[in-house]
Protein backbone atom coordinates (compact mmCIF):
# COMPACT_ATOMS: atom_id res chain seq x y z
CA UNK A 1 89.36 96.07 95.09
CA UNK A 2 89.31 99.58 96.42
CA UNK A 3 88.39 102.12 93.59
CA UNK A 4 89.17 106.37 94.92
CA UNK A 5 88.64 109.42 92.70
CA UNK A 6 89.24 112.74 94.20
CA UNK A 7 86.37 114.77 95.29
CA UNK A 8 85.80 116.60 91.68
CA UNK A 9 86.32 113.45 89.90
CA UNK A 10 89.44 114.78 87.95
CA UNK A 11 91.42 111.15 88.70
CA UNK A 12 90.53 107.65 89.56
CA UNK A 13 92.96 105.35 91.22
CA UNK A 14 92.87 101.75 92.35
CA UNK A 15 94.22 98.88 94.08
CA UNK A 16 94.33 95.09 94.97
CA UNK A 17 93.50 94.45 98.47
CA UNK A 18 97.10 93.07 99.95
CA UNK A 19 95.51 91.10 102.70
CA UNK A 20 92.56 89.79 104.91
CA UNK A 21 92.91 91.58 107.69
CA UNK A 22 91.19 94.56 107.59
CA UNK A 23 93.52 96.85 105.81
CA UNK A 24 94.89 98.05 102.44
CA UNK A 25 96.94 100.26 100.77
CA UNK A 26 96.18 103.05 97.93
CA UNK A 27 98.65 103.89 95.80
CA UNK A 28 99.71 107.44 94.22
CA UNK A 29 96.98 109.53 96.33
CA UNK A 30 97.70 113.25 96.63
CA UNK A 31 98.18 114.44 100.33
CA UNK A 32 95.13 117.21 101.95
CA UNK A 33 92.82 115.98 99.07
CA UNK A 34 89.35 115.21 99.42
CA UNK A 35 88.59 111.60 97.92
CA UNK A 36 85.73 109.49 97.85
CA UNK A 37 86.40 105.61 97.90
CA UNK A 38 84.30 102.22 97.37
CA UNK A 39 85.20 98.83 98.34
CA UNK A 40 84.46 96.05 95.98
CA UNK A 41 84.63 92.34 97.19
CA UNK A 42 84.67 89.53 95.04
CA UNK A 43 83.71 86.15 96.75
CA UNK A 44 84.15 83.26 94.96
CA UNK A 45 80.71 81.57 93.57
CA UNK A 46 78.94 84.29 95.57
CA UNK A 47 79.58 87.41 92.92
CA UNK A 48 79.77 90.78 93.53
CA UNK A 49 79.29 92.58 96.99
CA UNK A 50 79.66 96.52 97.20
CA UNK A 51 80.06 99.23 99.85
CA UNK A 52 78.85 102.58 99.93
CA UNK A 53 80.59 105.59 98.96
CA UNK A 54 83.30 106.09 102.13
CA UNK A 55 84.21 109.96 101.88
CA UNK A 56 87.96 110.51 103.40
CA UNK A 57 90.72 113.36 103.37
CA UNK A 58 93.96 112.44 102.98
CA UNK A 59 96.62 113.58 105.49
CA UNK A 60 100.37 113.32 105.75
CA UNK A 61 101.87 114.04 108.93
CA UNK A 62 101.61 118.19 109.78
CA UNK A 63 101.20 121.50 107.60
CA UNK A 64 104.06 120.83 105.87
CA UNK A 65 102.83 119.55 102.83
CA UNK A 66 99.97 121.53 101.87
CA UNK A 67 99.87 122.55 98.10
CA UNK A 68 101.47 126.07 97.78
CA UNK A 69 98.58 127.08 95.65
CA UNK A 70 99.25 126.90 91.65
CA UNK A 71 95.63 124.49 91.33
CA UNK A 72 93.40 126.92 93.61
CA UNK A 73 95.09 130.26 91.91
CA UNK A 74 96.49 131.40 95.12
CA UNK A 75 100.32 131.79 93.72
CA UNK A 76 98.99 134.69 90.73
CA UNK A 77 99.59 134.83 86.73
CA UNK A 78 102.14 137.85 87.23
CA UNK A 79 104.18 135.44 89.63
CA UNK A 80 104.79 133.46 86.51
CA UNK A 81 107.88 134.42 83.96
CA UNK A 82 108.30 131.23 81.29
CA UNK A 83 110.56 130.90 78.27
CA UNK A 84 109.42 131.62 75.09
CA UNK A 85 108.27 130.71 72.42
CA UNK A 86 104.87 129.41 73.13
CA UNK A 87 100.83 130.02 72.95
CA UNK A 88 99.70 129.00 76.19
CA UNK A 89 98.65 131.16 78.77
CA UNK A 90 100.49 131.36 82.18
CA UNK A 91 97.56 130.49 84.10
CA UNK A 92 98.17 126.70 82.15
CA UNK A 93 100.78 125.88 84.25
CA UNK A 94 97.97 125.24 86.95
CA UNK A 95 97.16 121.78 87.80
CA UNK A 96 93.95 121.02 85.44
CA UNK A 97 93.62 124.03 83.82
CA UNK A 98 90.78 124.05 81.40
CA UNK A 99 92.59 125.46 78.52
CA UNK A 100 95.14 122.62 78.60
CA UNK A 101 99.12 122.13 79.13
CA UNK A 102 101.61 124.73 79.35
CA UNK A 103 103.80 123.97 76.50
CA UNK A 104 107.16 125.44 75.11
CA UNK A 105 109.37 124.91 71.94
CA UNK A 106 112.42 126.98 73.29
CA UNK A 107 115.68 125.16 73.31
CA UNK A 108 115.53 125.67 76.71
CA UNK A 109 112.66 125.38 78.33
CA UNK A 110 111.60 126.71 81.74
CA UNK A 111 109.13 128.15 84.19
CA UNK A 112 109.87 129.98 86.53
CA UNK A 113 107.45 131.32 90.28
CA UNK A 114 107.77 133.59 92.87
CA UNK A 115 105.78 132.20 95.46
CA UNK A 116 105.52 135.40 96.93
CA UNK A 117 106.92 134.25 100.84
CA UNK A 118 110.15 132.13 101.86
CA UNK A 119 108.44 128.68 102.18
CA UNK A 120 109.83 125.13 103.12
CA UNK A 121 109.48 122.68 99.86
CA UNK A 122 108.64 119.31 100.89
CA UNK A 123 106.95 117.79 97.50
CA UNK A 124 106.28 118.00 93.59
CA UNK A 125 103.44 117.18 91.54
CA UNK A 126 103.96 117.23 87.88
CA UNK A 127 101.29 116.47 85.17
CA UNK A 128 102.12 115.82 81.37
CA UNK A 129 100.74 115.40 77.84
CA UNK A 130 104.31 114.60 76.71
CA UNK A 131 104.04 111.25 74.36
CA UNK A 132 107.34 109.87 76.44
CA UNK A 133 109.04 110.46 79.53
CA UNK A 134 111.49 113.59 80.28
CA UNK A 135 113.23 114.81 83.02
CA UNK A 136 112.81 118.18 85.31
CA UNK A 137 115.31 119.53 87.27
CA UNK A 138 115.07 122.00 89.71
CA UNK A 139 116.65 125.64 90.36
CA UNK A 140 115.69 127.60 93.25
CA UNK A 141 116.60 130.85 95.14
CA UNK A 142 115.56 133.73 97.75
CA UNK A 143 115.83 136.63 95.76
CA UNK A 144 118.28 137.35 92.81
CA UNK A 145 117.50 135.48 89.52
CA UNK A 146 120.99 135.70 88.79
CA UNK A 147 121.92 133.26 91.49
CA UNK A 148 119.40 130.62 91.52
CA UNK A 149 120.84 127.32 92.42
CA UNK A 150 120.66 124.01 91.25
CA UNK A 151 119.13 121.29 93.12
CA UNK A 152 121.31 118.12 94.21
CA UNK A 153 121.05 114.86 95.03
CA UNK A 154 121.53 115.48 99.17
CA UNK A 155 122.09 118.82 98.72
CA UNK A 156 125.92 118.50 98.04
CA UNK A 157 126.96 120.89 95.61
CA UNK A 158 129.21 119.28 92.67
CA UNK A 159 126.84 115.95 93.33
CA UNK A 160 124.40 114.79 90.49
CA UNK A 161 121.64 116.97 90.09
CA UNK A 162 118.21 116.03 91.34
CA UNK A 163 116.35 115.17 88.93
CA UNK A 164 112.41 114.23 88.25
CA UNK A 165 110.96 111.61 85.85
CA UNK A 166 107.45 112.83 85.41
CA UNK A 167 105.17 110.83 83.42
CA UNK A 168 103.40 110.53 79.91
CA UNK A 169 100.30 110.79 78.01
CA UNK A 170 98.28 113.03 80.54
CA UNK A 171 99.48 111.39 84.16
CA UNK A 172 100.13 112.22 87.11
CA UNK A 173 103.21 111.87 89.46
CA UNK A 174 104.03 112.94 93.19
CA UNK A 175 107.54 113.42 94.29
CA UNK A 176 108.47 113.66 98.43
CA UNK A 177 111.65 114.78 98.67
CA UNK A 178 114.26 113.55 100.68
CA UNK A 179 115.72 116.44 101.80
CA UNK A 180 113.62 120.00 101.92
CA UNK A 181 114.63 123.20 100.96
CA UNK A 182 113.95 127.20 101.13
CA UNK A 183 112.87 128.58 98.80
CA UNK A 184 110.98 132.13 97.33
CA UNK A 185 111.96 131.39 93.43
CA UNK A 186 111.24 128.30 92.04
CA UNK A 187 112.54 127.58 88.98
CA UNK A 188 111.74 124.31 86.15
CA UNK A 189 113.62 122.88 83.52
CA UNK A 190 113.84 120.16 81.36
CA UNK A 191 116.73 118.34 81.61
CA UNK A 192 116.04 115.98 77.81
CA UNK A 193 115.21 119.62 76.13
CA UNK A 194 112.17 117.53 74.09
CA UNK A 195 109.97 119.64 72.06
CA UNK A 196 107.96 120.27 73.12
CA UNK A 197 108.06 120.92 76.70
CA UNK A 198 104.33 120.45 78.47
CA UNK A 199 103.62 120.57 81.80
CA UNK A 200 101.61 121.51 85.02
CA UNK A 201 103.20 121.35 88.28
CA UNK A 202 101.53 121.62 91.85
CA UNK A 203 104.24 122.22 95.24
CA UNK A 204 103.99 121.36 98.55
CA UNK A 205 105.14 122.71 101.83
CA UNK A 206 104.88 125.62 104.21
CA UNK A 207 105.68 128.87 105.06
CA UNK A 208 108.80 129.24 107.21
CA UNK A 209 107.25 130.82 110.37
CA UNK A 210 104.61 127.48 110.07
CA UNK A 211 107.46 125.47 110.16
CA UNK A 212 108.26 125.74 114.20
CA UNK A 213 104.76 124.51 114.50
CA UNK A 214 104.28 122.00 111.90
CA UNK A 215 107.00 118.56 112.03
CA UNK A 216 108.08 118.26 108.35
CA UNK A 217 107.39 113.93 107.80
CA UNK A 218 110.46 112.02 108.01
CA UNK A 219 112.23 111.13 104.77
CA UNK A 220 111.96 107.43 106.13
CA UNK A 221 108.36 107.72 106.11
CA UNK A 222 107.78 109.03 102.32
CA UNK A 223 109.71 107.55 99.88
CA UNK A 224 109.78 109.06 96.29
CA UNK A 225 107.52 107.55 93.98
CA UNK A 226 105.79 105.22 96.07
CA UNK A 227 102.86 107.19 98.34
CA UNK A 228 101.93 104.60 100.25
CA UNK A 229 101.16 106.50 103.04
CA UNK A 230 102.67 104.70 107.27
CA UNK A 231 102.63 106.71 109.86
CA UNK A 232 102.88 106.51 113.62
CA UNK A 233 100.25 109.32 114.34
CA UNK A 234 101.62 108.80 117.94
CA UNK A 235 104.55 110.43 117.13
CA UNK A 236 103.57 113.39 114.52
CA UNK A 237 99.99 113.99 116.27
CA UNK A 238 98.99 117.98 116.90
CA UNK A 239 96.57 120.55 118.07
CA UNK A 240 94.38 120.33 114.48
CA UNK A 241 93.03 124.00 115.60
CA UNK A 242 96.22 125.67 116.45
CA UNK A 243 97.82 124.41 112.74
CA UNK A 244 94.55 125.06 111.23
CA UNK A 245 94.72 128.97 112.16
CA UNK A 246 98.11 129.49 111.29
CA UNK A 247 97.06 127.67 107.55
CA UNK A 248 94.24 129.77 107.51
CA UNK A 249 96.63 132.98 107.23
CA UNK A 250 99.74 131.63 105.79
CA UNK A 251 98.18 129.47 102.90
């Protein structure tokens, strides 16, 4: 068994080796996050062997899926409008904030970000306290409030609405989206209306001028909920310092 908990020990996963041959998969791992991992073999009638600490950043693909910055405080508390009413402080939206959940007992929940920049959306994270499951769905613009859009299943307006399950009792959940989208407002909503609404969120992508430099990962390659991370670095390989620059000043 191989047990990973991100750097700052905020979450543990773990997972059943699949095979004998060398390799295994790790399920629900956040992309560009420090983790350290240890390998655990059982051998029957021998007991217990274990392995050092292996320290590892994950990586999907290019740039385009680096957290926009709600955890590390780079998107600010003024960038932050949310529906009333409700006690929490804006700066609970963030991904393991210490003063809990942002929560909301509106009839219609949302929260809403400028992100400051037009930036590419390629993934989700969203983190509840909720006691059962709801649903988020998305609206998103450039500009005007007035005309944010709604999100749809392969971006076919009049299709179903995208829509995310995101989990209960203080998980986690990633979502890589099919299709990405530009964006400056982001807007999220609860699709069940439950009262109350709790949740931190974390979003992924890159700016638009990264985006000539940085391949977005093929929707074949990332399926939503299920991060088990194959890919051909062959094809998606690039100059680490060249994207690392441009991170440095976009990010």
């Amino acid at each position: 068994m191989v047990k990973c908990s991100r750097f700052d020990e905020r979450e543990e996963t773990s997972t059943q080796i699949l095979n004998m041959t060398g390799f295994v998969t790790i399920d629900n791992l956040a992309p560009n996050t420090k983790y350290k991992c240890k390998l655990k073999v059982y051998k029957l009638s021998v007991g217990l062997d274990a392995s050092n600490f292996v320290y590892a950043v994950t990586l999907i693909g290019e740039a385009c899926i680096q957290p926009v910055g709600f955890e590390n405080g780079i998107v600010k508390e003024d960038s932050i409008t949310s529906s009333p009413p409700t006690s929490s402080k804006k700066k609970s939206i963030r991904l393991y904030d210490v003063d809990g959940f942002w929560c909301s007992i509106d009839s219609s929940p949302y929260i809403r970000i400028d992100l400051g920049r037009i930036m590419t959306i390629t993934g989700l994270l969203f983190r509840t306290n909720n006691k059962d499951v709801d649903k988020i769905y998305i609206k998103y613009g450039v500009n005007n409030i007035d005309q944010l859009k709604d999100l749809y299943l392969d971006n076919i307006m009049g299709q179903n609405l995208r829509t995310f399950e995101y989990p209960k009792n203080d998980t986690t959940r990633y979502w890589f989206l099919e299709n990405s989208f530009t964006v400056k407002l982001l807007e999220f909503r609860s699709l069940d209306e439950k009262k109350p609404f709790c949740v931190q969120v974390e979003v992924y992508g890159c700016s638009e001028r990264l985006r000539e430099t940085a391949e977005i990962v093929p929707a074949a390659l990332i399926t939503e909920g299920n991060n088990n991370y194959i890919i051909d670095h062959n094809k998606v390989r690039r100059t680490q310092e060249k994207i690392g620059k441009e991170l440095t000043s976009e990010l």
